[in-house]
PDB file of N, CA and C in Angstrom:
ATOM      1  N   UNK A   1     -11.743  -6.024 -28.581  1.00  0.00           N
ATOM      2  CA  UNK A   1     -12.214  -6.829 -27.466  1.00  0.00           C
ATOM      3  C   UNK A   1     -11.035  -7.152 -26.563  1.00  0.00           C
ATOM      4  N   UNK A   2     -11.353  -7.206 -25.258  1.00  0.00           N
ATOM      5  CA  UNK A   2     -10.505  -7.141 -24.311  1.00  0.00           C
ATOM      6  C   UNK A   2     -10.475  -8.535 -23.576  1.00  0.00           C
ATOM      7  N   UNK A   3      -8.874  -9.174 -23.546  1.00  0.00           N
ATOM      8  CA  UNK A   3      -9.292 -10.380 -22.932  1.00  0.00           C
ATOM      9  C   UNK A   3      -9.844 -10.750 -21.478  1.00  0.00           C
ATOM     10  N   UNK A   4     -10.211 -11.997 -21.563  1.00  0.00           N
ATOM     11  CA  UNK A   4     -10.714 -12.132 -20.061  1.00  0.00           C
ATOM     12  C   UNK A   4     -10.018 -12.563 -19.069  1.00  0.00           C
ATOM     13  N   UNK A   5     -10.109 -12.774 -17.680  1.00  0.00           N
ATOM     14  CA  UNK A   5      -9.501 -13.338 -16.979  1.00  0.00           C
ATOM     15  C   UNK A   5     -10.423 -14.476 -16.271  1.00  0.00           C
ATOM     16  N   UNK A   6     -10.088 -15.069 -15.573  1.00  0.00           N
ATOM     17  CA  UNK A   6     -10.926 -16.177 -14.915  1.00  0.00           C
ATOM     18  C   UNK A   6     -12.222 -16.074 -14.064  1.00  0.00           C
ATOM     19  N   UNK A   7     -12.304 -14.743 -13.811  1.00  0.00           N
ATOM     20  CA  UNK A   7     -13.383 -14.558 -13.328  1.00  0.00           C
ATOM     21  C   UNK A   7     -14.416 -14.011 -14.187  1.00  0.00           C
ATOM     22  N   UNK A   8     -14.302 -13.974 -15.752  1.00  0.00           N
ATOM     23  CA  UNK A   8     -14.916 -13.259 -16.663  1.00  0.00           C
ATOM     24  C   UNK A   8     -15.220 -12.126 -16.722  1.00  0.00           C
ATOM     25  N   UNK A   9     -14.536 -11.394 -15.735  1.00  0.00           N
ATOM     26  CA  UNK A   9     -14.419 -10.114 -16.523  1.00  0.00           C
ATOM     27  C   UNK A   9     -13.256  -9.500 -17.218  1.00  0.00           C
ATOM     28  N   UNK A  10     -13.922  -8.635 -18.168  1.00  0.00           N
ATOM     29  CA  UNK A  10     -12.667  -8.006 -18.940  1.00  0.00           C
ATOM     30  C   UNK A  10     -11.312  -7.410 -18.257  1.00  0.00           C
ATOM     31  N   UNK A  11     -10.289  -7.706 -18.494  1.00  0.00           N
ATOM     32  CA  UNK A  11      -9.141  -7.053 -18.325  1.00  0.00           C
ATOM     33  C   UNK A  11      -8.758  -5.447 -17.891  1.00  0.00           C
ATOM     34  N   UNK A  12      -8.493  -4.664 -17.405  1.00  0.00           N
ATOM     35  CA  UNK A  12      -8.386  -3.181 -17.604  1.00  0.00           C
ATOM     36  C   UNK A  12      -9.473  -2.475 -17.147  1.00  0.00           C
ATOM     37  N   UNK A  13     -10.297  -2.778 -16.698  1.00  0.00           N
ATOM     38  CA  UNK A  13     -10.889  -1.958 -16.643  1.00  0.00           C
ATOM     39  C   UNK A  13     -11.863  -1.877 -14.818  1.00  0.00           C
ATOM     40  N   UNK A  14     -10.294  -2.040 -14.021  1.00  0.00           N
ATOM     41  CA  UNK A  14     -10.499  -1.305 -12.599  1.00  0.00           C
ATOM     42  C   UNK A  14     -11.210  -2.255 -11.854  1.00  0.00           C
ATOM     43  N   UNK A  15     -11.333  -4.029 -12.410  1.00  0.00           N
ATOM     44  CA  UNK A  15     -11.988  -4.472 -11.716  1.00  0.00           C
ATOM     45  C   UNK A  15     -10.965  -5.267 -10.440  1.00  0.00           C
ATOM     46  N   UNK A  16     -11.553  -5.908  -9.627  1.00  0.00           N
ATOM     47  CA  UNK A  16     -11.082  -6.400  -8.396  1.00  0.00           C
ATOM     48  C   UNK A  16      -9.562  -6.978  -8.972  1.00  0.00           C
ATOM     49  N   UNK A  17      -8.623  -6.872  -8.590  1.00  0.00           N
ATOM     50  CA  UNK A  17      -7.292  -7.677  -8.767  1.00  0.00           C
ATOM     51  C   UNK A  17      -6.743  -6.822 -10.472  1.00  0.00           C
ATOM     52  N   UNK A  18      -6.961  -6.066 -10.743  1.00  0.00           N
ATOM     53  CA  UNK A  18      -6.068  -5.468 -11.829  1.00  0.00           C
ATOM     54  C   UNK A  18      -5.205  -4.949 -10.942  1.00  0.00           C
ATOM     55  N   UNK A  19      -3.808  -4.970 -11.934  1.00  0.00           N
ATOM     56  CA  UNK A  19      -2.199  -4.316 -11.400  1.00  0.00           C
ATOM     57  C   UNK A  19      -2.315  -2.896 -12.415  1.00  0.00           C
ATOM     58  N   UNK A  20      -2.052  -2.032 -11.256  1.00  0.00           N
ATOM     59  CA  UNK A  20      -1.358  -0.844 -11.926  1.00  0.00           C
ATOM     60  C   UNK A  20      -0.043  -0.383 -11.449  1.00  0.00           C
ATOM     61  N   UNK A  21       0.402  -0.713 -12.043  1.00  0.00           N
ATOM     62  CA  UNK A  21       1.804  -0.274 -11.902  1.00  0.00           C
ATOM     63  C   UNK A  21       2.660  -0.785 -10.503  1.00  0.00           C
ATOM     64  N   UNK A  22       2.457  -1.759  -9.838  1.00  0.00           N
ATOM     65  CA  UNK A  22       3.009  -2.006  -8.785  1.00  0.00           C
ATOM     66  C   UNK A  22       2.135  -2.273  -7.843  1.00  0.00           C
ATOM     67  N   UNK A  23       0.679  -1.687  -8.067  1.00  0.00           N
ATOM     68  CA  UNK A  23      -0.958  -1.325  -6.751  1.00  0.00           C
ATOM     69  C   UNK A  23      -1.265  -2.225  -7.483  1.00  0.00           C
ATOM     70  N   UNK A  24      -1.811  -2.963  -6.194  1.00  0.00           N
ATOM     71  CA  UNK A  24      -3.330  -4.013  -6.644  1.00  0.00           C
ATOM     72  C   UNK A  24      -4.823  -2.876  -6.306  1.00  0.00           C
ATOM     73  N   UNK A  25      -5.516  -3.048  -7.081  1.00  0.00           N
ATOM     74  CA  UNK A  25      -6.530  -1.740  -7.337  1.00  0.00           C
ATOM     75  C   UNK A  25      -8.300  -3.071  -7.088  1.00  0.00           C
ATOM     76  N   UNK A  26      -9.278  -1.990  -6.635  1.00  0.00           N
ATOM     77  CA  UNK A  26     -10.114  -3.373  -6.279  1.00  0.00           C
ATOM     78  C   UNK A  26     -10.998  -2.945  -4.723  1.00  0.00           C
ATOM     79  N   UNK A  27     -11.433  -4.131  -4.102  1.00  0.00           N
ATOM     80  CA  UNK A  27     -12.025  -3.968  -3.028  1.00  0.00           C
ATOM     81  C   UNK A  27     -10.657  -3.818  -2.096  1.00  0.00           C
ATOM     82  N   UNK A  28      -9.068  -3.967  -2.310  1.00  0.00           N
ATOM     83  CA  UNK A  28      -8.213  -4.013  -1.118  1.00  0.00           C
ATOM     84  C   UNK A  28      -7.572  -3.277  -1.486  1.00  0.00           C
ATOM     85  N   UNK A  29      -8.083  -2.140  -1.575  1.00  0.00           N
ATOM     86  CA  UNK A  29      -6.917  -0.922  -2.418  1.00  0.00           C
ATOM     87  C   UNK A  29      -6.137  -0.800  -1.004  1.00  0.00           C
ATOM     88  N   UNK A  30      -4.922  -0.167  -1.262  1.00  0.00           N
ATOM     89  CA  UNK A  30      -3.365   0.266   0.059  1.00  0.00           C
ATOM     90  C   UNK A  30      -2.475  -0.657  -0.394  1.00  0.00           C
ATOM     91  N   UNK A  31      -2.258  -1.592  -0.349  1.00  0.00           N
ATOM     92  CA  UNK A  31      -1.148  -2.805  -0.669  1.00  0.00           C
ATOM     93  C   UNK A  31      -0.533  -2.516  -2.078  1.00  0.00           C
ATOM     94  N   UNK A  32       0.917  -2.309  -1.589  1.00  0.00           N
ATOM     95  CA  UNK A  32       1.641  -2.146  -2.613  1.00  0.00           C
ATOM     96  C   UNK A  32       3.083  -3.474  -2.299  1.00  0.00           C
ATOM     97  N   UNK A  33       2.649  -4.222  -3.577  1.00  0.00           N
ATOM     98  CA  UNK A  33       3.817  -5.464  -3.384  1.00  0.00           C
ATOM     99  C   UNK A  33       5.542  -4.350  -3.604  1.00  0.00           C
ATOM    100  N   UNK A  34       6.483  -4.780  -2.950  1.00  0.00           N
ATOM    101  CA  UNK A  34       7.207  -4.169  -3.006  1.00  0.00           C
ATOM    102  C   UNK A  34       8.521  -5.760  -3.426  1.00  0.00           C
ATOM    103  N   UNK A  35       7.993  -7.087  -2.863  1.00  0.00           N
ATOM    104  CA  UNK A  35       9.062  -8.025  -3.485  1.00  0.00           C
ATOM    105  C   UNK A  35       8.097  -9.102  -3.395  1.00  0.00           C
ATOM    106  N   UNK A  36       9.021  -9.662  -4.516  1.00  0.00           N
ATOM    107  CA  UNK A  36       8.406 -11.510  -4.357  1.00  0.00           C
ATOM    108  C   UNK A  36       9.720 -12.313  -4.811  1.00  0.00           C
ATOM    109  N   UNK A  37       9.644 -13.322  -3.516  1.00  0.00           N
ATOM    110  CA  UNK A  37      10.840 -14.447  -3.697  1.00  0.00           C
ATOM    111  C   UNK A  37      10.461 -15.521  -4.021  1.00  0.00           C
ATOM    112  N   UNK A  38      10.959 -16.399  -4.696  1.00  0.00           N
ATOM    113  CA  UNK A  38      10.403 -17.625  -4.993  1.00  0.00           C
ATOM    114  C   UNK A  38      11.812 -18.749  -4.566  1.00  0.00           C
ATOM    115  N   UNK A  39      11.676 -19.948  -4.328  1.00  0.00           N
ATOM    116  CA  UNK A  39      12.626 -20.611  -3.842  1.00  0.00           C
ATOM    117  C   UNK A  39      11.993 -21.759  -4.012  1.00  0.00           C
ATOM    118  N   UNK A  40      12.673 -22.648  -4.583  1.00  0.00           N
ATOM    119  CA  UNK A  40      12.566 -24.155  -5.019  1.00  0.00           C
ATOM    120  C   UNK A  40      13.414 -24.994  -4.027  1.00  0.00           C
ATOM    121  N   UNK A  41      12.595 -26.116  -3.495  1.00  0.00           N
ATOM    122  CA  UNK A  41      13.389 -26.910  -2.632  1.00  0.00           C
ATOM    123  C   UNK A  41      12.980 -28.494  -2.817  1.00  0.00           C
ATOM    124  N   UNK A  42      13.838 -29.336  -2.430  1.00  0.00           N
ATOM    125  CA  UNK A  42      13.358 -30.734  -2.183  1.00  0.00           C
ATOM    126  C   UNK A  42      13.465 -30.998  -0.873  1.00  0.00           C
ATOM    127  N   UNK A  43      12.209 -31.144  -0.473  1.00  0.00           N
ATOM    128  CA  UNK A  43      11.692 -32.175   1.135  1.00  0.00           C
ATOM    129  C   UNK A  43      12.497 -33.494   0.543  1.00  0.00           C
ATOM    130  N   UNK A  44      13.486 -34.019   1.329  1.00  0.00           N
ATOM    131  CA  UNK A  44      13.245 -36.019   1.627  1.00  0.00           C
ATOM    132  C   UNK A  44      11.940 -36.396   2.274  1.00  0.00           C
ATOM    133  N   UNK A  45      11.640 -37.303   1.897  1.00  0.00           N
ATOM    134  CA  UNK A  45      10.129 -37.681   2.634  1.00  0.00           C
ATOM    135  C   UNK A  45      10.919 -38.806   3.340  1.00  0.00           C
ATOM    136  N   UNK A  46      10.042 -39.355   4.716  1.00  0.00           N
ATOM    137  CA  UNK A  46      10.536 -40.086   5.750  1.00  0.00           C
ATOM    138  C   UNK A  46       9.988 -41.761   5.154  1.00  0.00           C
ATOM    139  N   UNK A  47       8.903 -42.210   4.197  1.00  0.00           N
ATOM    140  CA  UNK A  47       8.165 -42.545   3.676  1.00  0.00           C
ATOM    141  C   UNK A  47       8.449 -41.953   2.200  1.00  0.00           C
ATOM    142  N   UNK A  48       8.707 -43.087   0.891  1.00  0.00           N
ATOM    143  CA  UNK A  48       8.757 -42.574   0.045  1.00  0.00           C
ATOM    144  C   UNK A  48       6.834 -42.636  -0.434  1.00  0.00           C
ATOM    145  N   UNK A  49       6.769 -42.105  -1.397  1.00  0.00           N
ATOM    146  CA  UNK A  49       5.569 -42.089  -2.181  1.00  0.00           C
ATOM    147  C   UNK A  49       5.358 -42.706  -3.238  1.00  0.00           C
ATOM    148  N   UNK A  50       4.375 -43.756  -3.148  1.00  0.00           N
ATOM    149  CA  UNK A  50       4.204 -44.943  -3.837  1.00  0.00           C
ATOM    150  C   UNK A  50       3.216 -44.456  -4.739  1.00  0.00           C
ATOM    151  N   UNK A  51       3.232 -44.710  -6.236  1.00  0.00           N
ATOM    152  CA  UNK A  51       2.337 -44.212  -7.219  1.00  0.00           C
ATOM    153  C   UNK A  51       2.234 -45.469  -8.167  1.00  0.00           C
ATOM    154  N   UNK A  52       1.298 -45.130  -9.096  1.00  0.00           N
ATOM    155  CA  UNK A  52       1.417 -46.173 -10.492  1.00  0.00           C
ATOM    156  C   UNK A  52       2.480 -45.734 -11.381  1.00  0.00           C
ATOM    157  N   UNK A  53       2.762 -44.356 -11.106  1.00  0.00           N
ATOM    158  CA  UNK A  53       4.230 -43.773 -11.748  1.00  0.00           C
ATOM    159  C   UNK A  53       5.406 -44.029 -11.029  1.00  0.00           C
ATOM    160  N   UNK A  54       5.701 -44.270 -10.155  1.00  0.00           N
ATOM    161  CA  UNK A  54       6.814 -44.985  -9.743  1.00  0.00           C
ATOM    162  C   UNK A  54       7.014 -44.170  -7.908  1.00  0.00           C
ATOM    163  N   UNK A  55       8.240 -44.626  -7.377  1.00  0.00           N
ATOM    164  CA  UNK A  55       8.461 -44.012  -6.054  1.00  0.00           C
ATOM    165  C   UNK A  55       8.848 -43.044  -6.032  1.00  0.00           C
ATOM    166  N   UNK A  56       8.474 -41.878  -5.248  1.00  0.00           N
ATOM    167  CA  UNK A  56       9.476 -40.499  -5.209  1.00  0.00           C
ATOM    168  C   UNK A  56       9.836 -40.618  -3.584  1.00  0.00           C
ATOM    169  N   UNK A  57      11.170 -40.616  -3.434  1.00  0.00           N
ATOM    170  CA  UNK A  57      11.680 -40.416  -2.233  1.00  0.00           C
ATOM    171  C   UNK A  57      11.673 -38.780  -1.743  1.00  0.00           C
ATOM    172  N   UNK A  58      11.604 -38.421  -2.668  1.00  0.00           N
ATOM    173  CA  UNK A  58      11.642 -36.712  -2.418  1.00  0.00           C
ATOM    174  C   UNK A  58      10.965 -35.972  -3.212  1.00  0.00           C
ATOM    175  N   UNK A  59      10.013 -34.974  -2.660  1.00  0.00           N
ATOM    176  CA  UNK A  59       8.882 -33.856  -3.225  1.00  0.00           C
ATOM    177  C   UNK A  59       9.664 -32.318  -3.177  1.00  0.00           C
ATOM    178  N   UNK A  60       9.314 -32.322  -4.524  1.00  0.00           N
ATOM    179  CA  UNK A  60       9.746 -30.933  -5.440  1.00  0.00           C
ATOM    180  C   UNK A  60       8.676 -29.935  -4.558  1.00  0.00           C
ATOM    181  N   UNK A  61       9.000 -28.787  -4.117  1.00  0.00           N
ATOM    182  CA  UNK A  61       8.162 -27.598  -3.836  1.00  0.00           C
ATOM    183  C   UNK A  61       8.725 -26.265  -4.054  1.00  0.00           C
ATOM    184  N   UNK A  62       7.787 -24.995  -4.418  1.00  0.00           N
ATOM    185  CA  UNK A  62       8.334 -23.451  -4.622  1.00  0.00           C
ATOM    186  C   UNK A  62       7.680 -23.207  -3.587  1.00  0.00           C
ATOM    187  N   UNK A  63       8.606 -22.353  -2.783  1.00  0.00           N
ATOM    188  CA  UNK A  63       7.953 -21.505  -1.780  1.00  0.00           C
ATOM    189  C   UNK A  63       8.203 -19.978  -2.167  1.00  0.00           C
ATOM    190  N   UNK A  64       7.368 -19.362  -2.130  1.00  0.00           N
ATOM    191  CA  UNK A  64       6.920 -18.341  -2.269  1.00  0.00           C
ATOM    192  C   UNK A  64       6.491 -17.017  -1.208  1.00  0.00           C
ATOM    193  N   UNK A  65       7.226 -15.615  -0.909  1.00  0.00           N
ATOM    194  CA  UNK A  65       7.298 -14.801  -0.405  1.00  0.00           C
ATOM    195  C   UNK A  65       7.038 -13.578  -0.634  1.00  0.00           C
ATOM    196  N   UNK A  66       5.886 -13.192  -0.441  1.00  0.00           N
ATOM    197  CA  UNK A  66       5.529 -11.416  -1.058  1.00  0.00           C
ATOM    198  C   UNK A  66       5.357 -10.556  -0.026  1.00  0.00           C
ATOM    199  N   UNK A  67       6.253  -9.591  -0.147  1.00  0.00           N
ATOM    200  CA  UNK A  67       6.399  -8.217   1.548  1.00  0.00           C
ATOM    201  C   UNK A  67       5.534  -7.313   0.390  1.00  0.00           C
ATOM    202  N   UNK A  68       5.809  -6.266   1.029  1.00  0.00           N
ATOM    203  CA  UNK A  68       4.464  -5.278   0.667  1.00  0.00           C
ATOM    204  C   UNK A  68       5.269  -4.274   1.256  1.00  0.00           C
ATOM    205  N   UNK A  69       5.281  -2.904   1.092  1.00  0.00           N
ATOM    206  CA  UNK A  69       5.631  -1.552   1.591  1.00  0.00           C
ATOM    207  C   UNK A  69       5.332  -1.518   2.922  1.00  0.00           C
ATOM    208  N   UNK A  70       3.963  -2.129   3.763  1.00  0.00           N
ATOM    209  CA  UNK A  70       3.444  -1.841   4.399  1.00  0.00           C
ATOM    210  C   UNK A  70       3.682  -3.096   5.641  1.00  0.00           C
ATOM    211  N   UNK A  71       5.045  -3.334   5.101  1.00  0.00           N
ATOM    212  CA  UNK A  71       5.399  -4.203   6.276  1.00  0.00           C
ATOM    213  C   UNK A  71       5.086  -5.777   6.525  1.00  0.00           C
ATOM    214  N   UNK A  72       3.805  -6.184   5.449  1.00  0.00           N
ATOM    215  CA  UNK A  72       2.995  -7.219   5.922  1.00  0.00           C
ATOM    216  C   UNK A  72       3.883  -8.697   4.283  1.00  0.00           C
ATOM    217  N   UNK A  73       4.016  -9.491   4.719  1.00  0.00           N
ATOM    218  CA  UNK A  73       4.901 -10.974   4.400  1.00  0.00           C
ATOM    219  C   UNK A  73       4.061 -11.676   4.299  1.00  0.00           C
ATOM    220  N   UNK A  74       2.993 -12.004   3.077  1.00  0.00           N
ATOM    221  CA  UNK A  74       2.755 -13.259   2.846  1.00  0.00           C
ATOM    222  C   UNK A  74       3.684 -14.318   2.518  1.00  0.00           C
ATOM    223  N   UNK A  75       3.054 -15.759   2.930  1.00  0.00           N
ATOM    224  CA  UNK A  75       3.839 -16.981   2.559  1.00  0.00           C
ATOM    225  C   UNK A  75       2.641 -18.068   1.661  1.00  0.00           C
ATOM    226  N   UNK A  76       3.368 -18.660   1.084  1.00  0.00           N
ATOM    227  CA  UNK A  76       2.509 -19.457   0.118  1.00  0.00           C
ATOM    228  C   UNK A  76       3.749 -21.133  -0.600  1.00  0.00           C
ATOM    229  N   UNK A  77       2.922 -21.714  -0.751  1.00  0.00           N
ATOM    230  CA  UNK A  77       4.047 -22.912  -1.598  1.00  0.00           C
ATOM    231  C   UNK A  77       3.341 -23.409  -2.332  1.00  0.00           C
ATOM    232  N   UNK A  78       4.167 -24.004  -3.691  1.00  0.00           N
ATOM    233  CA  UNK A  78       3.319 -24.348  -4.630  1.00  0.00           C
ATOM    234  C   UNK A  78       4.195 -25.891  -5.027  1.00  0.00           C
ATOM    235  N   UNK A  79       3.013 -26.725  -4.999  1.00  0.00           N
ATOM    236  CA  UNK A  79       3.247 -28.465  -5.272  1.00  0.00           C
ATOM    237  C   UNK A  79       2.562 -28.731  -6.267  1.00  0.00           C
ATOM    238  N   UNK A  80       3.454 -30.119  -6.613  1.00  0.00           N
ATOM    239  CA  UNK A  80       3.087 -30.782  -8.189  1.00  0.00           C
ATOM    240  C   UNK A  80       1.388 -31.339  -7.625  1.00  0.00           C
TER     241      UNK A  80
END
């Protein structure tokens, strides 16, 4: 048995978003990731952030960069 992924289907077997070898394979077949950067930064906030966990003067974020062969640069960031 083959595990699942979040969309419940099985693993491997050619459905939307399986990696082969570098190709995302699927309804967007052509796109071949060629890099991904990731970069961690701290924003100062102008306004700290008031919680029941305490103040954060400054927010942790990854920003995130994927080019493709085909010229095209997604951007993305990822927060707590």
């Amino acid at each position: 048995m083959e595990p699942e992924d979040d969309r419940g289907s099985a693993l491997g077997q050619g459905g939307a978003g399986d990696s082969a070898g570098g190709r995302v394979t699927g309804a967007g077949d052509g796109l071949v990731v060629r890099d991904v950067t990731v970069r961690a930064v701290v924003v100062p906030l102008r306004r700290p952030l008031a919680t029941r966990v305490g103040d954060f003067p400054r927010w942790p974020l990854l920003l995130i960069d994927v080019s493709t062969e085909q010229g095209i640069t997604g951007r993305g960031y990822l927060a707590p």
